[in-house]
C-alpha atoms as a PDB file:
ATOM      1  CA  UNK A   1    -100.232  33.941  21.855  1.00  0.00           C
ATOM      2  CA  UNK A   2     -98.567  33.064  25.224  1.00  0.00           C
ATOM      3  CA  UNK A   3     -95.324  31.866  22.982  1.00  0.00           C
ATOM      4  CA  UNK A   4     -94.997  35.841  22.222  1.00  0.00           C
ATOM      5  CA  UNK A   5     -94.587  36.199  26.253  1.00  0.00           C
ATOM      6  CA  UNK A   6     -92.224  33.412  26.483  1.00  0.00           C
ATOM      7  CA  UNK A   7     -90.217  35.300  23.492  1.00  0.00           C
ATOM      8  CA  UNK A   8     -90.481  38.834  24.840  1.00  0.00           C
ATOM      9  CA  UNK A   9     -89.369  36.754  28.662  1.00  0.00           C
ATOM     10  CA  UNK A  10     -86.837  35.175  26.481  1.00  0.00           C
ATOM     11  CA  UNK A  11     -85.109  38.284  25.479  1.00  0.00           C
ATOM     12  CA  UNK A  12     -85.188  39.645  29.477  1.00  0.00           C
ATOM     13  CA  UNK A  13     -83.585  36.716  30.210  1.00  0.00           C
ATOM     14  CA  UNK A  14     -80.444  36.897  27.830  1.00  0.00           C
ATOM     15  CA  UNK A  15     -79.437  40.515  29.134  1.00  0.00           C
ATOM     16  CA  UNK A  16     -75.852  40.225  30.529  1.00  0.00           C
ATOM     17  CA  UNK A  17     -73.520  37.032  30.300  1.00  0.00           C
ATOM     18  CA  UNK A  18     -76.769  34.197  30.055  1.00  0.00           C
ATOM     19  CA  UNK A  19     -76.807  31.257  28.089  1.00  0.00           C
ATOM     20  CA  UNK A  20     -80.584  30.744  27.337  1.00  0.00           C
ATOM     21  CA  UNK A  21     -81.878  27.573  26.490  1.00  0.00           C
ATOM     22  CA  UNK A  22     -85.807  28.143  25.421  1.00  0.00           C
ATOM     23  CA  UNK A  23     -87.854  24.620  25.994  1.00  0.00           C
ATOM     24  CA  UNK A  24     -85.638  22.390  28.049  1.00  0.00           C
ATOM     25  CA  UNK A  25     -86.335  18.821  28.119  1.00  0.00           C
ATOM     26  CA  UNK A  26     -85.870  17.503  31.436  1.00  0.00           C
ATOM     27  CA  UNK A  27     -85.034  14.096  31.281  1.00  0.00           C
ATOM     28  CA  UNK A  28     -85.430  11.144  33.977  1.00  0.00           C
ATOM     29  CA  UNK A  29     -84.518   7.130  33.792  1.00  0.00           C
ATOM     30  CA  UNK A  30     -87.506   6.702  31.794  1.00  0.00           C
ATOM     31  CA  UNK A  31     -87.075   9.520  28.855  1.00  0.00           C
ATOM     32  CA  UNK A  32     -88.479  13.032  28.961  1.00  0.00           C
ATOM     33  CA  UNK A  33     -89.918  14.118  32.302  1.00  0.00           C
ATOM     34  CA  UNK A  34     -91.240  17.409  31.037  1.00  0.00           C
ATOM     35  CA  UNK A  35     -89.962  20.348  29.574  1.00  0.00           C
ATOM     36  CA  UNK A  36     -89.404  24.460  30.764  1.00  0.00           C
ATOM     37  CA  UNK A  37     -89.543  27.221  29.289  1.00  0.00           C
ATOM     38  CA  UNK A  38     -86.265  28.475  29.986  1.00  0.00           C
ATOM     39  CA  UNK A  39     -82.412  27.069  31.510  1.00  0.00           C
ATOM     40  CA  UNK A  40     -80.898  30.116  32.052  1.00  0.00           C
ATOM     41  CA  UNK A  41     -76.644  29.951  32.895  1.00  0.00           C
ATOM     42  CA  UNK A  42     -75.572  32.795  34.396  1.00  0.00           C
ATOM     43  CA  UNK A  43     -72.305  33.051  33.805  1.00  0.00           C
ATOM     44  CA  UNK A  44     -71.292  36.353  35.578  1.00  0.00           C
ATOM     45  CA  UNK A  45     -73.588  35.493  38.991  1.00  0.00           C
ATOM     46  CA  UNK A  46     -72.386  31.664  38.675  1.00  0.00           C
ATOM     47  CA  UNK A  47     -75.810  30.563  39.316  1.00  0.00           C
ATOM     48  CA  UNK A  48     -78.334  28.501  37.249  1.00  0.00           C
ATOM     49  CA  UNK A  49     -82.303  29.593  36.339  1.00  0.00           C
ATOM     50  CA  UNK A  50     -85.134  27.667  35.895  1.00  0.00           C
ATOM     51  CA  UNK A  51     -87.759  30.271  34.400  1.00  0.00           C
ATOM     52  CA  UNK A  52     -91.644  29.190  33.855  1.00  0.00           C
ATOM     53  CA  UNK A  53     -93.807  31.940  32.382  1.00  0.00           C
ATOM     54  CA  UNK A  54     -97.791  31.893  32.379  1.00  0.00           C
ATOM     55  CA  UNK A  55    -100.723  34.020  30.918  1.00  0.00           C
ATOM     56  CA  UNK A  56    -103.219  32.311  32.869  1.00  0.00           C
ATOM     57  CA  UNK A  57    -105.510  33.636  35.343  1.00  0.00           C
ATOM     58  CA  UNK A  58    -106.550  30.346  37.008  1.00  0.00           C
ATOM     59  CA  UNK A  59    -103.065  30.028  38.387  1.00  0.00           C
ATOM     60  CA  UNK A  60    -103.710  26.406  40.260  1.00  0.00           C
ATOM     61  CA  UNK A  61    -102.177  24.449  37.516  1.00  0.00           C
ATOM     62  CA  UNK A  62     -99.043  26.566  37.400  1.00  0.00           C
ATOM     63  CA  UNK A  63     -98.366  26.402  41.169  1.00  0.00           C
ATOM     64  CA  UNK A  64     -98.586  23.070  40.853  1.00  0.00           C
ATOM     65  CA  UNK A  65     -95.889  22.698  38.288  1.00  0.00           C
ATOM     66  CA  UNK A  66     -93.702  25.561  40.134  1.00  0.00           C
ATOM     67  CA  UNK A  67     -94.160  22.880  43.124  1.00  0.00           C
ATOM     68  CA  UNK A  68     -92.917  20.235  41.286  1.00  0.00           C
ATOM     69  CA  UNK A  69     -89.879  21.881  39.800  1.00  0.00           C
ATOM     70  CA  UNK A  70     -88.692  22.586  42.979  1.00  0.00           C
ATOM     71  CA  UNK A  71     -89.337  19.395  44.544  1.00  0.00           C
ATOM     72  CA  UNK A  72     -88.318  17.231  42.060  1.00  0.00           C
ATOM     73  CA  UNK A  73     -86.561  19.070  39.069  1.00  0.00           C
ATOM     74  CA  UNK A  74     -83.859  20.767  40.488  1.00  0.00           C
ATOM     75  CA  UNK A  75     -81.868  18.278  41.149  1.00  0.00           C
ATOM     76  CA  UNK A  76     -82.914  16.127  37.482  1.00  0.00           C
ATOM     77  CA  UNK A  77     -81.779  19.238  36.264  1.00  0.00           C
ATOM     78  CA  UNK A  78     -78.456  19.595  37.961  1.00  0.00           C
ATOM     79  CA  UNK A  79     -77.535  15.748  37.044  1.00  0.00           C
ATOM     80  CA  UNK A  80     -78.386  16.951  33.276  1.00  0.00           C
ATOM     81  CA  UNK A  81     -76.203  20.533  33.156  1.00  0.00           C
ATOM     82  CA  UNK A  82     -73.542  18.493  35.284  1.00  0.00           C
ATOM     83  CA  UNK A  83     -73.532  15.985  32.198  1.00  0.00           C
ATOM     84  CA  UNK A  84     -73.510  18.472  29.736  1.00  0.00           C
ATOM     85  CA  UNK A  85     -71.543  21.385  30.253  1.00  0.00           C
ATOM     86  CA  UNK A  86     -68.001  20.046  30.683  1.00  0.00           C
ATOM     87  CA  UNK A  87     -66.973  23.994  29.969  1.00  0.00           C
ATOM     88  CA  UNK A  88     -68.385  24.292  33.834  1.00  0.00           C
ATOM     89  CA  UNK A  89     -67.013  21.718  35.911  1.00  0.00           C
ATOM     90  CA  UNK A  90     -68.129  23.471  38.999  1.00  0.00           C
ATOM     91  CA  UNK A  91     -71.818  23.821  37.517  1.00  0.00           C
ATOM     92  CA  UNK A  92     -72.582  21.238  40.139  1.00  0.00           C
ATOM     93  CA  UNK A  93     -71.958  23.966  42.678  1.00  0.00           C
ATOM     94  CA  UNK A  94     -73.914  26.601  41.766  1.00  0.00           C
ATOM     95  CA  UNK A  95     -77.163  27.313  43.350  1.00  0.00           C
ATOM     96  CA  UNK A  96     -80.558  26.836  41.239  1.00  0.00           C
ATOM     97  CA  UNK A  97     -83.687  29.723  41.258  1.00  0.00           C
ATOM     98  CA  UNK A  98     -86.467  29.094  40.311  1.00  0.00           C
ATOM     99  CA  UNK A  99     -88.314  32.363  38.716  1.00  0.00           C
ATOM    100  CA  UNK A 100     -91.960  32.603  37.571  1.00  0.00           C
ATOM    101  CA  UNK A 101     -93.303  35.279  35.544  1.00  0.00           C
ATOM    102  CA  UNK A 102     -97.153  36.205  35.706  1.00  0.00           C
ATOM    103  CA  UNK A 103     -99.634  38.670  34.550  1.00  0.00           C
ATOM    104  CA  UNK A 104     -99.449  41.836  36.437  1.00  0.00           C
ATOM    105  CA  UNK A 105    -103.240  41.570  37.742  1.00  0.00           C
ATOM    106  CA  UNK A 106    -101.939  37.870  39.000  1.00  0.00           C
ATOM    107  CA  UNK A 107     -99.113  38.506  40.606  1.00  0.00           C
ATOM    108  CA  UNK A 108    -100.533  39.235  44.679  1.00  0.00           C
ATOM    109  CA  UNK A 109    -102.719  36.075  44.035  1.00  0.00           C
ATOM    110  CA  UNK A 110     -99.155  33.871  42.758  1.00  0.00           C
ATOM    111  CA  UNK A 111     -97.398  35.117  45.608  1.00  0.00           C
ATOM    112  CA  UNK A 112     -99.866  34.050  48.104  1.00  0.00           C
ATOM    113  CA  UNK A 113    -100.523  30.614  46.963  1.00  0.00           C
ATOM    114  CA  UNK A 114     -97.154  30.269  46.628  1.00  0.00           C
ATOM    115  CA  UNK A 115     -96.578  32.035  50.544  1.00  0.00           C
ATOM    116  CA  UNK A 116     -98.528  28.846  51.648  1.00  0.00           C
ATOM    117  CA  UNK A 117     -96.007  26.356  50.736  1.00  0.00           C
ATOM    118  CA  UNK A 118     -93.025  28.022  52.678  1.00  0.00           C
ATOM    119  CA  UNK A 119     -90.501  27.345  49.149  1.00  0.00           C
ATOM    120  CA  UNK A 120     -88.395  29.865  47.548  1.00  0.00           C
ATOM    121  CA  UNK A 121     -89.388  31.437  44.252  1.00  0.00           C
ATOM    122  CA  UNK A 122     -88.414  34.528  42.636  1.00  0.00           C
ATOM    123  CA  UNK A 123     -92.005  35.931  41.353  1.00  0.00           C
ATOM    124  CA  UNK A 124     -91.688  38.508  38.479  1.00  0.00           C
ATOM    125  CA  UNK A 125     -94.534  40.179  36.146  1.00  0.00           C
ATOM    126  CA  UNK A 126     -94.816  40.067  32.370  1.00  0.00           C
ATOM    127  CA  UNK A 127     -95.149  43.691  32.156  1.00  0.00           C
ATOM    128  CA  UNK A 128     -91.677  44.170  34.349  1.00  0.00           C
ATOM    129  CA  UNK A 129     -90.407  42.155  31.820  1.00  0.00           C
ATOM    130  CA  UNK A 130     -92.007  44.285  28.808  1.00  0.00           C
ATOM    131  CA  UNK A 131     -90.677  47.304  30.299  1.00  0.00           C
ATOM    132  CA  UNK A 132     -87.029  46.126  30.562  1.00  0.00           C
ATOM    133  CA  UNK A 133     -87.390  45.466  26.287  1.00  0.00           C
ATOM    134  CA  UNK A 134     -86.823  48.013  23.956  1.00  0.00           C
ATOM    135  CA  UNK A 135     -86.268  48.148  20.684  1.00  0.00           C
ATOM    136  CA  UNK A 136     -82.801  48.606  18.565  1.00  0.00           C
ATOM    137  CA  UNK A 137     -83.054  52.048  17.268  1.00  0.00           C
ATOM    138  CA  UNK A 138     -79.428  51.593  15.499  1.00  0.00           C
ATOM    139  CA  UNK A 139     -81.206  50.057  12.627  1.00  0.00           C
END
């Protein structure tokens, strides 16, 4: 079920002018390091996303992997897009956010593990997300 949150996340995501990548493959020397749920170019706010969405309640595991992204995948990430998007040649320059989304009922727990480590993440809910959808009543 959680890939119906990644979708519904998905669609949040590609409001304005975004390019959405769903399931990028970050790669390092030795092949595939692992893989996010979203890339997200923002093309109006020249800045680049790096979205991870959860359903879990034991949220260990996730801050764990939000603490490695920073850490470590930003900058695997910026060597990729920098590679690959010859459309942006200034893509090298533009700053990298990480954002989470969580259930509702975990978000004050996220927050404060996360508080702990002193790095900056952008925390949003699923349900935030959820309300920001509607449907496309011109059919």
């Amino acid at each position: 079920m959680e890939f119906l949150y990644e979708a519904i996340v998905g669609a949040f995501l590609t409001r304005n002018r975004r390019f959405v990548c769903p399931q990028y493959s970050i790669k390092s020397d030795g092949g595939d390091w692992r893989s996010l749920d979203f890339v997200v170019l923002d093309l109006e706010e020249k800045r680049v996303l790096l979205v991870e969405v959860t359903t879990a309640s034991d949220l260990a595991d996730f801050v764990g992997k939000a603490v490695e992204l920073h850490d470590k995948g930003r900058e695997k990430v910026r060597r990729q897009l920098v590679a690959g998007f010859k459309a942006y040649p200034n893509i090298a320059e533009w700053p990298i956010e990480i954002h989470l989304f969580v259930r509702e009922d975990r978000e004050t727990d996220l927050r404060k593990q996360l508080e702990k480590r002193k790095l900056q993440f952008k925390v949003f809910t699923l349900e935030h997300a959820f309300r920001r959808w509607t449907w496309d009543s011109t059919d």
